[in-house]
C-alpha atoms as a PDB file:
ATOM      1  CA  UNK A   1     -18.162  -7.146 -18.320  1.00  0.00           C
ATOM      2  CA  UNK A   2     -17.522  -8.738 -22.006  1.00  0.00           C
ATOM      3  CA  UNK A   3     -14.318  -8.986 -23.107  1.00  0.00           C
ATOM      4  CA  UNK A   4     -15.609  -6.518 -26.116  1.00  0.00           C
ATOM      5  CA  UNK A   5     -16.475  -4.162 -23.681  1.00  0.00           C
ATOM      6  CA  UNK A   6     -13.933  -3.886 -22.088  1.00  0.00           C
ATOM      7  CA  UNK A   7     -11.575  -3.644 -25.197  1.00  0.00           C
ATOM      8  CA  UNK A   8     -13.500  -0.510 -25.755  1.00  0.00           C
ATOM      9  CA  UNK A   9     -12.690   0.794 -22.221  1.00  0.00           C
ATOM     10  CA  UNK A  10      -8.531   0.020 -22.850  1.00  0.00           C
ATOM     11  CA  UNK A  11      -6.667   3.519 -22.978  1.00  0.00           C
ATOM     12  CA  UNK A  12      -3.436   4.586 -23.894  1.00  0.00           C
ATOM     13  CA  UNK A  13       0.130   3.247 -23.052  1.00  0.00           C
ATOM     14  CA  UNK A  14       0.530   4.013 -19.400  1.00  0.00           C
ATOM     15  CA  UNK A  15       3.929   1.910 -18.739  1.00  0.00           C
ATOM     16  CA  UNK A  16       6.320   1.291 -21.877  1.00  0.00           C
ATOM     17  CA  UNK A  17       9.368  -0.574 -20.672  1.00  0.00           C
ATOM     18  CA  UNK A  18      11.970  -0.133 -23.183  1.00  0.00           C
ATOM     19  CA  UNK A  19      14.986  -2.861 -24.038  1.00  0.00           C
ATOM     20  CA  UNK A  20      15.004  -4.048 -20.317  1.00  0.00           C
ATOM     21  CA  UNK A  21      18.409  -6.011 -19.570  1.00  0.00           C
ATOM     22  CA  UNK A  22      19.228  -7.120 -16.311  1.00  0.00           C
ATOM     23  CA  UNK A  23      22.273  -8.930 -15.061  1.00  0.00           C
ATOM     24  CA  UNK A  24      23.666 -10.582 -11.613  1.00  0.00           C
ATOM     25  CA  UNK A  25      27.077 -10.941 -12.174  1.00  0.00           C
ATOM     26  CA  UNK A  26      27.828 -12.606 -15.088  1.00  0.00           C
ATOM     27  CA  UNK A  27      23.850 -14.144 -15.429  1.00  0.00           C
ATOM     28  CA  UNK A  28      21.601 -12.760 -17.943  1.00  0.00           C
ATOM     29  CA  UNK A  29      18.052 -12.318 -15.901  1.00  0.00           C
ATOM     30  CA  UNK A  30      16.315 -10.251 -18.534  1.00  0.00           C
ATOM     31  CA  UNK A  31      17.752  -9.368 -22.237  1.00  0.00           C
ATOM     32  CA  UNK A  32      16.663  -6.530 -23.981  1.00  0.00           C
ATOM     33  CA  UNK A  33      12.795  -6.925 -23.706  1.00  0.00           C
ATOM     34  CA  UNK A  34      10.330  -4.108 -24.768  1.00  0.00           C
ATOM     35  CA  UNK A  35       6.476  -4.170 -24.254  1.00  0.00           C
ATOM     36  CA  UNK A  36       4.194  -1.531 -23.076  1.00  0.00           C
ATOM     37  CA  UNK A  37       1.344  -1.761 -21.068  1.00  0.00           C
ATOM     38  CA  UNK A  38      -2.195  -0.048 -21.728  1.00  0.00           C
ATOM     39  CA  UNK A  39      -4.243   2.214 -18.997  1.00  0.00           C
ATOM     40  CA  UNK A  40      -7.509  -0.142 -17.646  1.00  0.00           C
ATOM     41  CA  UNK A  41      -5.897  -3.541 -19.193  1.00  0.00           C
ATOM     42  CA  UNK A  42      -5.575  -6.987 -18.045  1.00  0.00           C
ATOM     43  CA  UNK A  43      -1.107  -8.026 -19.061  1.00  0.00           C
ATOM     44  CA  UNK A  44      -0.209 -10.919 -18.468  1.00  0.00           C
ATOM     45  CA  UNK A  45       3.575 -12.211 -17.884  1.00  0.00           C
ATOM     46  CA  UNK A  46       4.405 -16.000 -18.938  1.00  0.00           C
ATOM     47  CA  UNK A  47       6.957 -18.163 -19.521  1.00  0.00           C
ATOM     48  CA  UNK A  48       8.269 -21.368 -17.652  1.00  0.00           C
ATOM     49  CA  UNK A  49      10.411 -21.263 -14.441  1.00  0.00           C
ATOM     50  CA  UNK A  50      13.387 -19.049 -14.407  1.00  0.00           C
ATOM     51  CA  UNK A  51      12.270 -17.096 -17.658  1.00  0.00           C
ATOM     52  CA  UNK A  52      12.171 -13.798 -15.926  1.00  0.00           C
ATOM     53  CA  UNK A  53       8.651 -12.875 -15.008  1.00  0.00           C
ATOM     54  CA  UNK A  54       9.429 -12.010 -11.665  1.00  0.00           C
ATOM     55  CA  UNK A  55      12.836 -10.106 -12.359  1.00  0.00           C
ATOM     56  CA  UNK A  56      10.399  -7.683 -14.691  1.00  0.00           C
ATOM     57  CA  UNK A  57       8.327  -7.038 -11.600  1.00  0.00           C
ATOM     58  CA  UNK A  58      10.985  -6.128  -9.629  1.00  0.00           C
ATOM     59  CA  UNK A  59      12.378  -3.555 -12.281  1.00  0.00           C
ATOM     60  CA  UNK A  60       8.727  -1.927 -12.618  1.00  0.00           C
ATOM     61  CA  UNK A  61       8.598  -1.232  -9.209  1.00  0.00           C
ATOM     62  CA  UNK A  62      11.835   0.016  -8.801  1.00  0.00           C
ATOM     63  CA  UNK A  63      13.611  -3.713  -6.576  1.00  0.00           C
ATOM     64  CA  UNK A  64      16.116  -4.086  -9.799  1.00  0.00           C
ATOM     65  CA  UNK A  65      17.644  -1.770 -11.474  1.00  0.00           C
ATOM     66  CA  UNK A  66      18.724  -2.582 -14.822  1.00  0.00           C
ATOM     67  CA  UNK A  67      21.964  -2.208 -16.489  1.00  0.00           C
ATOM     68  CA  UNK A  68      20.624  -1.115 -19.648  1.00  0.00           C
ATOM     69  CA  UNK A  69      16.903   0.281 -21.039  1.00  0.00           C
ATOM     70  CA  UNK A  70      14.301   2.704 -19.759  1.00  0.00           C
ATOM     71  CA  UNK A  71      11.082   3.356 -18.005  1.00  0.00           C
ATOM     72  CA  UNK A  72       8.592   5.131 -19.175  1.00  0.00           C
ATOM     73  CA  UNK A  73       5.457   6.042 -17.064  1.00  0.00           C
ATOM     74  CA  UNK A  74       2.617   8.263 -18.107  1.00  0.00           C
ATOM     75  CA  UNK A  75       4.904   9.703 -20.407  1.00  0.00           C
ATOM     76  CA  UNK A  76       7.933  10.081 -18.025  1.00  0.00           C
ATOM     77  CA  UNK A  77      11.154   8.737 -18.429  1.00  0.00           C
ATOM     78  CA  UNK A  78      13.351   6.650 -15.460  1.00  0.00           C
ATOM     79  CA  UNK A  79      16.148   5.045 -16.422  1.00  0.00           C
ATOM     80  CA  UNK A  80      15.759   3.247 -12.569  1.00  0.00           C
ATOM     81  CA  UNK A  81      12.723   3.279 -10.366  1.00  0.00           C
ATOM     82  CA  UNK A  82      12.568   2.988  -6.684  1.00  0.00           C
ATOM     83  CA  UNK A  83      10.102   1.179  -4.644  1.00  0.00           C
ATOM     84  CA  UNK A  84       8.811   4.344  -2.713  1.00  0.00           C
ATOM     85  CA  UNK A  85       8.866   6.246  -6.108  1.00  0.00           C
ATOM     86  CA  UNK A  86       6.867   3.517  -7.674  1.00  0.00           C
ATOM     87  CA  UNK A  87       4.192   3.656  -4.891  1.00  0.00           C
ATOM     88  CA  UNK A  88       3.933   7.571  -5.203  1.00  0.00           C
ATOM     89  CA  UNK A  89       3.744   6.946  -8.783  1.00  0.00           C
ATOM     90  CA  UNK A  90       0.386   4.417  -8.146  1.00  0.00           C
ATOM     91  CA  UNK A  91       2.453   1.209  -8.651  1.00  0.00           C
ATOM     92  CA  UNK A  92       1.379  -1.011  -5.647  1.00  0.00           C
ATOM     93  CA  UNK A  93       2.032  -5.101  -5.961  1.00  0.00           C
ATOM     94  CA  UNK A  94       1.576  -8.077  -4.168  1.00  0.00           C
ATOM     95  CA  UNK A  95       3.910 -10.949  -3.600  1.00  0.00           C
ATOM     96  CA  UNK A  96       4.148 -14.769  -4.721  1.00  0.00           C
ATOM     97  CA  UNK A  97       5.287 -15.758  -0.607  1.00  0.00           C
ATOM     98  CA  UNK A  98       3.084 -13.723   1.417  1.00  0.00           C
ATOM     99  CA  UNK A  99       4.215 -10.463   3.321  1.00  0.00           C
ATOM    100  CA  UNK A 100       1.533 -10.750   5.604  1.00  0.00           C
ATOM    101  CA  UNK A 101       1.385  -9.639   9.735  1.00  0.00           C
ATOM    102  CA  UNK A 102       0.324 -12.893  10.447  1.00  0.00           C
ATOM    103  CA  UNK A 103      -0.292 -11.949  13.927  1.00  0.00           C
ATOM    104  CA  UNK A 104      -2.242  -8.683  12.841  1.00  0.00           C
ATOM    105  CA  UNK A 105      -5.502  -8.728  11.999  1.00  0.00           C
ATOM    106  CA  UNK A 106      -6.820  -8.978   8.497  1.00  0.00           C
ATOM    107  CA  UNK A 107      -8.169  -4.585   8.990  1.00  0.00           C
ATOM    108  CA  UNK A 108      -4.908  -4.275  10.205  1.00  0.00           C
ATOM    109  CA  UNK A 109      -3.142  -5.780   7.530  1.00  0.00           C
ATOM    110  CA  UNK A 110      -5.392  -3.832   5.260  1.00  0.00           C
ATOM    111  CA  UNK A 111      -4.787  -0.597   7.013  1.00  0.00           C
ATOM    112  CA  UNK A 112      -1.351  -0.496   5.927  1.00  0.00           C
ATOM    113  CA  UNK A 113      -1.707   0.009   2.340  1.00  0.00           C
ATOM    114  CA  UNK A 114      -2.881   2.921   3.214  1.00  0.00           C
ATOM    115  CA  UNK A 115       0.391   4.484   5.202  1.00  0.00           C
ATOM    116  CA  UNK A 116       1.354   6.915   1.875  1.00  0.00           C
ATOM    117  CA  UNK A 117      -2.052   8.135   2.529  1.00  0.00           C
ATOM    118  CA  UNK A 118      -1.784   9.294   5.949  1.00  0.00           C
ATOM    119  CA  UNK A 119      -0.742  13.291   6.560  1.00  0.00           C
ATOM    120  CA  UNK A 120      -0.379  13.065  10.069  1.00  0.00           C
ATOM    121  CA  UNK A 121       2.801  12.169  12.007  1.00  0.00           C
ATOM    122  CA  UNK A 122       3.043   9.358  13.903  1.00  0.00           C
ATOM    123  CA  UNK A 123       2.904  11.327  17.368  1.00  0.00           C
ATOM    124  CA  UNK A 124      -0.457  12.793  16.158  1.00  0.00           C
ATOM    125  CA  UNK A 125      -1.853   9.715  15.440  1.00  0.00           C
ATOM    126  CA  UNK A 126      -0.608   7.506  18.825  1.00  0.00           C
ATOM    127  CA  UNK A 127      -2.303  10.742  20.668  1.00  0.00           C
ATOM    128  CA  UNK A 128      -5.068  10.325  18.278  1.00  0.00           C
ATOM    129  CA  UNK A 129      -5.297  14.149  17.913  1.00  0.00           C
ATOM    130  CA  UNK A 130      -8.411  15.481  15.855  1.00  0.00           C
ATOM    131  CA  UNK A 131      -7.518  15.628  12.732  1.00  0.00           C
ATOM    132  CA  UNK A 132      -5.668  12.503  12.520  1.00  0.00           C
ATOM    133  CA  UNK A 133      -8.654  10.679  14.271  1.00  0.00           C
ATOM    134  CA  UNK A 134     -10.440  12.062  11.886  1.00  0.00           C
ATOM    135  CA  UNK A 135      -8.326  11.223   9.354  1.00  0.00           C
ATOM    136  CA  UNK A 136      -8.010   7.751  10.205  1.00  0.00           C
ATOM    137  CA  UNK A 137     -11.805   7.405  10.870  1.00  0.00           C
ATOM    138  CA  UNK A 138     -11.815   8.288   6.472  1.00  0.00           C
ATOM    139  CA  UNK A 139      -9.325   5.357   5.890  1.00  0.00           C
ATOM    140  CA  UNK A 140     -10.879   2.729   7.965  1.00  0.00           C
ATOM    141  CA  UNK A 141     -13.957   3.443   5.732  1.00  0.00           C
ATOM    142  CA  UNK A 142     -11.922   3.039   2.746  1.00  0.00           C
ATOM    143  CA  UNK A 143     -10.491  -0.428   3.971  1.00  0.00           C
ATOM    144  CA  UNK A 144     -14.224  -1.854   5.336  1.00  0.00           C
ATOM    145  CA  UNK A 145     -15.207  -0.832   1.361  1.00  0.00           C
ATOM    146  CA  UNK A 146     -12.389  -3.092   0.414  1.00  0.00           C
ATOM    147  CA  UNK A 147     -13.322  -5.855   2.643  1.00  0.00           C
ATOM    148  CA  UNK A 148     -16.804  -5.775   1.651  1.00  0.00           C
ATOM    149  CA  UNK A 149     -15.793  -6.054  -2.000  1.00  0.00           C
ATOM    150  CA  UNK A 150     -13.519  -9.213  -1.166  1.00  0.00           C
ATOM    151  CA  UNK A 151     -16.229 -10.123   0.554  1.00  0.00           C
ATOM    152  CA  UNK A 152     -13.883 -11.418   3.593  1.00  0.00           C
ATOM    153  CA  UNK A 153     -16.548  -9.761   6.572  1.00  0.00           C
ATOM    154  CA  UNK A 154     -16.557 -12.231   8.292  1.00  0.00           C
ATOM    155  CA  UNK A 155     -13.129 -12.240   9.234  1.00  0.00           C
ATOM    156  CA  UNK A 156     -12.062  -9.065   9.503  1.00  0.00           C
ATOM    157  CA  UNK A 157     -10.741  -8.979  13.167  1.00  0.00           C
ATOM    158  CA  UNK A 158      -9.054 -12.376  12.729  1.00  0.00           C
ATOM    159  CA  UNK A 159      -5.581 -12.725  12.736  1.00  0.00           C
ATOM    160  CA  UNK A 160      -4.271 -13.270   9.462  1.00  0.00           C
ATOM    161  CA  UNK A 161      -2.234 -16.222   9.928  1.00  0.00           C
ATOM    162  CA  UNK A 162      -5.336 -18.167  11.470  1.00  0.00           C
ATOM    163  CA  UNK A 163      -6.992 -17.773   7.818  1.00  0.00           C
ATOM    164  CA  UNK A 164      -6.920 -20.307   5.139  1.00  0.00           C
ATOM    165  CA  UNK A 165      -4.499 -20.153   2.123  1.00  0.00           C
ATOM    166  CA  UNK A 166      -6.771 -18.428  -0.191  1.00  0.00           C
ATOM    167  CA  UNK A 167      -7.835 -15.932   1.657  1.00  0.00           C
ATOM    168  CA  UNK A 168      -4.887 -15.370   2.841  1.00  0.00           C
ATOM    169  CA  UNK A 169      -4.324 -14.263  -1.034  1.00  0.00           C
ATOM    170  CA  UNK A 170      -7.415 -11.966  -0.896  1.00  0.00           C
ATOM    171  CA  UNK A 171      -5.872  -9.939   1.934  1.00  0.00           C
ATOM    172  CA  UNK A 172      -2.390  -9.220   0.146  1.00  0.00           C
ATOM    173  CA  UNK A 173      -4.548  -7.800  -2.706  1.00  0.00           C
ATOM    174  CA  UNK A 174      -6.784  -5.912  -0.491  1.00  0.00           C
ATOM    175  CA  UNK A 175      -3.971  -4.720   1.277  1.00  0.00           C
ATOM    176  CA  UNK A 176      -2.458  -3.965  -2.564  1.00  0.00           C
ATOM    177  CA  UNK A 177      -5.820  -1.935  -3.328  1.00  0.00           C
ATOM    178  CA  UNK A 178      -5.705   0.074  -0.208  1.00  0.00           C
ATOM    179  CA  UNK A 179      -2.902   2.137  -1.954  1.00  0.00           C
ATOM    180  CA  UNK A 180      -5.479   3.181  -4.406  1.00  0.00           C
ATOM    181  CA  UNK A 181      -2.624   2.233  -7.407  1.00  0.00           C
ATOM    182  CA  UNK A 182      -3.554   2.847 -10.972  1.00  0.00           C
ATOM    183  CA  UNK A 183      -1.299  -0.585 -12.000  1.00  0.00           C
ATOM    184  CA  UNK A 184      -1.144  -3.296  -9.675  1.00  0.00           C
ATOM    185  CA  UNK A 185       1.476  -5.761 -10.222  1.00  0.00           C
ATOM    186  CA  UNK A 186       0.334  -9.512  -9.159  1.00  0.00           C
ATOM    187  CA  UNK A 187       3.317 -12.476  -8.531  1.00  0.00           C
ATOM    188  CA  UNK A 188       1.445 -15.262  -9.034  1.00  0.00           C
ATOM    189  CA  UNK A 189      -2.182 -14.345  -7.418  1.00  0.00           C
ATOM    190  CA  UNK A 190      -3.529 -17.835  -7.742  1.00  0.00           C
ATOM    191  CA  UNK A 191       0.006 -20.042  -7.039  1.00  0.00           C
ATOM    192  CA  UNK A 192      -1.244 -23.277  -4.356  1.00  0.00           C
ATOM    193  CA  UNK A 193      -5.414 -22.261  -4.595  1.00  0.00           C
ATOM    194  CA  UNK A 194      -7.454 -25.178  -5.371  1.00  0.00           C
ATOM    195  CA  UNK A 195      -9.861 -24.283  -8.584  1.00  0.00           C
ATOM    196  CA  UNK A 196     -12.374 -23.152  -6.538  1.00  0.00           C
ATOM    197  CA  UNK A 197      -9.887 -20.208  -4.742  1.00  0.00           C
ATOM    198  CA  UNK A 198      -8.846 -19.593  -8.524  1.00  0.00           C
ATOM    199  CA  UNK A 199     -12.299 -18.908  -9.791  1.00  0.00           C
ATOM    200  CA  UNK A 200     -12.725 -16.453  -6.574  1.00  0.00           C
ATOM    201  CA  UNK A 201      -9.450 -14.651  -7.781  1.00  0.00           C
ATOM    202  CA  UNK A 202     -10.106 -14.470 -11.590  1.00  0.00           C
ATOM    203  CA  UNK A 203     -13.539 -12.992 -10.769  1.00  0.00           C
ATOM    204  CA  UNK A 204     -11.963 -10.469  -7.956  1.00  0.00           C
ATOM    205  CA  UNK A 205      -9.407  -9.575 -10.514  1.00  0.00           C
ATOM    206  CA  UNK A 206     -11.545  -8.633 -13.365  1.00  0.00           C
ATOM    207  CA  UNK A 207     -13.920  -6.885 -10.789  1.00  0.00           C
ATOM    208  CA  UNK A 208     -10.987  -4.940  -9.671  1.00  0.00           C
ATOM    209  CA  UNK A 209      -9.937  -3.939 -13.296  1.00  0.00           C
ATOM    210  CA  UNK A 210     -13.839  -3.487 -14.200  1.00  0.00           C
ATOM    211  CA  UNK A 211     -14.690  -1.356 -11.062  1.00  0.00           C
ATOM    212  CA  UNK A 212     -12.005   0.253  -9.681  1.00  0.00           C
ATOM    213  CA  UNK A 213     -10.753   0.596 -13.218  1.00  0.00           C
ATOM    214  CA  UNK A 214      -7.326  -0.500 -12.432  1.00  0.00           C
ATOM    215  CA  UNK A 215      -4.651  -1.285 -15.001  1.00  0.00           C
ATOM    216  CA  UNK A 216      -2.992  -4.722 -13.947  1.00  0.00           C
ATOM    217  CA  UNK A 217       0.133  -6.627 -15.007  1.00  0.00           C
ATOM    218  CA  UNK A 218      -0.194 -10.204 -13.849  1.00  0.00           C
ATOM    219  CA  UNK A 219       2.427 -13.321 -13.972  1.00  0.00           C
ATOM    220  CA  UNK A 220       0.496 -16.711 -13.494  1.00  0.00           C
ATOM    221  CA  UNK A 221       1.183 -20.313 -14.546  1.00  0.00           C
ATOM    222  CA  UNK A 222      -2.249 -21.270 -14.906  1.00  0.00           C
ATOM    223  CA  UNK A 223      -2.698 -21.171 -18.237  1.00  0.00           C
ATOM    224  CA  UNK A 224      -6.421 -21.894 -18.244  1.00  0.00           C
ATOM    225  CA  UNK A 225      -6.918 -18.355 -16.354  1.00  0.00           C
ATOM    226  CA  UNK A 226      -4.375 -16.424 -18.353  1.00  0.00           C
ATOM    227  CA  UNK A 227      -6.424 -17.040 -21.676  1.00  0.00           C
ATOM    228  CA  UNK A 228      -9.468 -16.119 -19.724  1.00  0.00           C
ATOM    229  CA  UNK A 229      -8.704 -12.676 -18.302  1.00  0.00           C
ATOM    230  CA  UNK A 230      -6.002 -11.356 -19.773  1.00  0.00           C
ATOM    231  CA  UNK A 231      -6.204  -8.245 -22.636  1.00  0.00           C
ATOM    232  CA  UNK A 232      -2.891  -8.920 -24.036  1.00  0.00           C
ATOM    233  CA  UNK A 233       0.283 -11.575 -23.203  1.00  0.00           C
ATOM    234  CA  UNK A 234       3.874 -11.065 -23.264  1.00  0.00           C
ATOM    235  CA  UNK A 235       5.906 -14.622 -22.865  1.00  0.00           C
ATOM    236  CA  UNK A 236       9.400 -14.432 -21.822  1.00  0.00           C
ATOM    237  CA  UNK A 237      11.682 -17.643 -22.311  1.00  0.00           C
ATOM    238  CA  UNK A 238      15.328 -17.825 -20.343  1.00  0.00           C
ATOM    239  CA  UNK A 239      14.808 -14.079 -20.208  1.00  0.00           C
ATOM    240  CA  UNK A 240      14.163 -13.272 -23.630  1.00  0.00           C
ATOM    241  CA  UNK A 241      10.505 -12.024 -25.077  1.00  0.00           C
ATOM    242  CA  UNK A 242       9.913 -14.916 -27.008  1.00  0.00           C
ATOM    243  CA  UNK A 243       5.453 -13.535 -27.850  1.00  0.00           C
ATOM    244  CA  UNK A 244       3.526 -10.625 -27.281  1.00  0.00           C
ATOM    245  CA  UNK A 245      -0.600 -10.203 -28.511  1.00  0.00           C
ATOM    246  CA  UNK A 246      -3.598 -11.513 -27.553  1.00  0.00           C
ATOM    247  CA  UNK A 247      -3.916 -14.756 -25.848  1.00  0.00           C
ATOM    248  CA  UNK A 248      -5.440 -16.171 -29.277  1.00  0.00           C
ATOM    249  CA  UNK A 249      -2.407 -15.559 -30.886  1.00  0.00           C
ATOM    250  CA  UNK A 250      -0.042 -16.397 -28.444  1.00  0.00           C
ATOM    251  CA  UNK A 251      -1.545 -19.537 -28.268  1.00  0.00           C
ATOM    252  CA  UNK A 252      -0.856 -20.277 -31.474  1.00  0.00           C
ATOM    253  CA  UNK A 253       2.784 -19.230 -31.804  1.00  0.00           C
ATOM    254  CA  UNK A 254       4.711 -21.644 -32.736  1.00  0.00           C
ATOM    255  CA  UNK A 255       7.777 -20.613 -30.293  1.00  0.00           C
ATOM    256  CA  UNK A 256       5.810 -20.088 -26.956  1.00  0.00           C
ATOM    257  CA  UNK A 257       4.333 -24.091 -27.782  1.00  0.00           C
ATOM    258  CA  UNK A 258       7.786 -25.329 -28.516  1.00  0.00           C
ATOM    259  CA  UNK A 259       8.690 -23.119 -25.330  1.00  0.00           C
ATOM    260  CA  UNK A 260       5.645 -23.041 -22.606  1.00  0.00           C
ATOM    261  CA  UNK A 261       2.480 -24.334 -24.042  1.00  0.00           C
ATOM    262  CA  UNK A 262       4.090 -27.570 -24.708  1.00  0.00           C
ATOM    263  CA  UNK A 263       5.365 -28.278 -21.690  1.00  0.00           C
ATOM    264  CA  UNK A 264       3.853 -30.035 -18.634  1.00  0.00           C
ATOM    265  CA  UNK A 265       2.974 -27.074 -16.335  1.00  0.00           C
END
């Protein structure tokens, strides 16, 4: 899809985080930082190491609480968010160091995004009563859909931790989509991949925005794929917003060079 397109497809603010500060004893993590985030868009997060991107994960889906500033999501107000809330909610993220069942196949792995969705208790599903064998017949047809659209077939009885790096990757996010979440949060999707596994990811991540017409909020350091898929970028610098707009004119700011651009990452 173009990126004119899909400008035309980008809603209305479904996430506004508002003056954001977050402290650890006495260290500033995040300072006052505002920026919203639009329904069906690509956000990115920048900035160099220790700037904060990760910190503003955690306090969308409800790790951190901060110490001062507000949530708002589709128009509701939390001044903290938990991580169960958040998944409820249609938050669902995956992580920079993998949180895989290495030993689990890469269904089984799947599978488990899908525990909110499951109605019947765990007794009725180890007995595999009717409805919850029916029930769990539904979701195993929801996770092959995702593994056919990952395209990862092939290995979908192997165990996880046998799989390369990259695809590897591909089953956190799968496991991320199985939640059916209407923002998905992504810690670095294409940290270690070679540029081949990166071109894989850009193009699974636009497909899953495009498609599934997910809104996500993305921190990479790949700068390269950051101008190419992302709507709109918000830099943070030592935990300050330093830039927010379109990658054109991010790119040109004279503070995120001095800051980011300019650096060797």
């Amino acid at each position: 899809m173009s990126a004119s397109v899909r400008e035309q497809r980008i809603g209305e603010v479904i996430l506004d985080m508002k003056n954001i500060s977050l402290r650890f004893g006495g260290v500033k993590a995040l300072t006052d930082i505002s920026f919203d985030v639009r329904e069906h868009e690509v956000r990115a997060i920048i900035g160099p190491n220790g700037a904060g991107k990760s910190s503003m994960l955690n306090v969308i889906n409800g790790v951190y609480t901060p110490q001062e500033g507000e949530i708002m999501l589709e128009g509701e107000r939390f001044a903290k968010m938990n991580p169960r809330r958040a998944a409820e909610m249609g938050i669902a993220r995956t992580f920079q160091n993998l949180a895989l069942f290495k030993g689990m196949s890469v269904l089984d792995n799947i599978m488990t995004g899908r525990n909110l969705r499951m109605n019947s208790g765990i007794l009725a599903q180890a007995l595999r009563l009717g409805s919850a064998e029916r029930e769990e017949i539904a979701h195993r047809e929801f996770v092959e859909r995702i593994i056919d659209f990952l395209e990862i077939q092939a290995y979908r009885k192997t165990p996880v931790g046998r799989l390369p790096y990259g695809l590897q990757k591909r089953v956190d996010l799968g496991r991320a989509l199985a939640m059916e979440p209407r923002i998905l949060l992504l810690d670095e999707p294409m940290a270690g991949m070679n540029i081949e596994e990166k071109q894989d990811m850009s193009r699974f991540i636009l497909d899953v925005n495009d498609e599934y017409g997910t809104t996500i909020v993305l921190i990479e350091h790949d700068m390269g794929v950051v101008m190419d898929i992302s709507d709109r970028v918000v830099v943070l610098d030592y935990g300050k917003k330093i830039g927010d707009g379109d990658p054109g004119s991010v790119r040109q700011n004279p503070e995120v060079i001095r800051a980011y651009l300019g650096a060797s990452h």
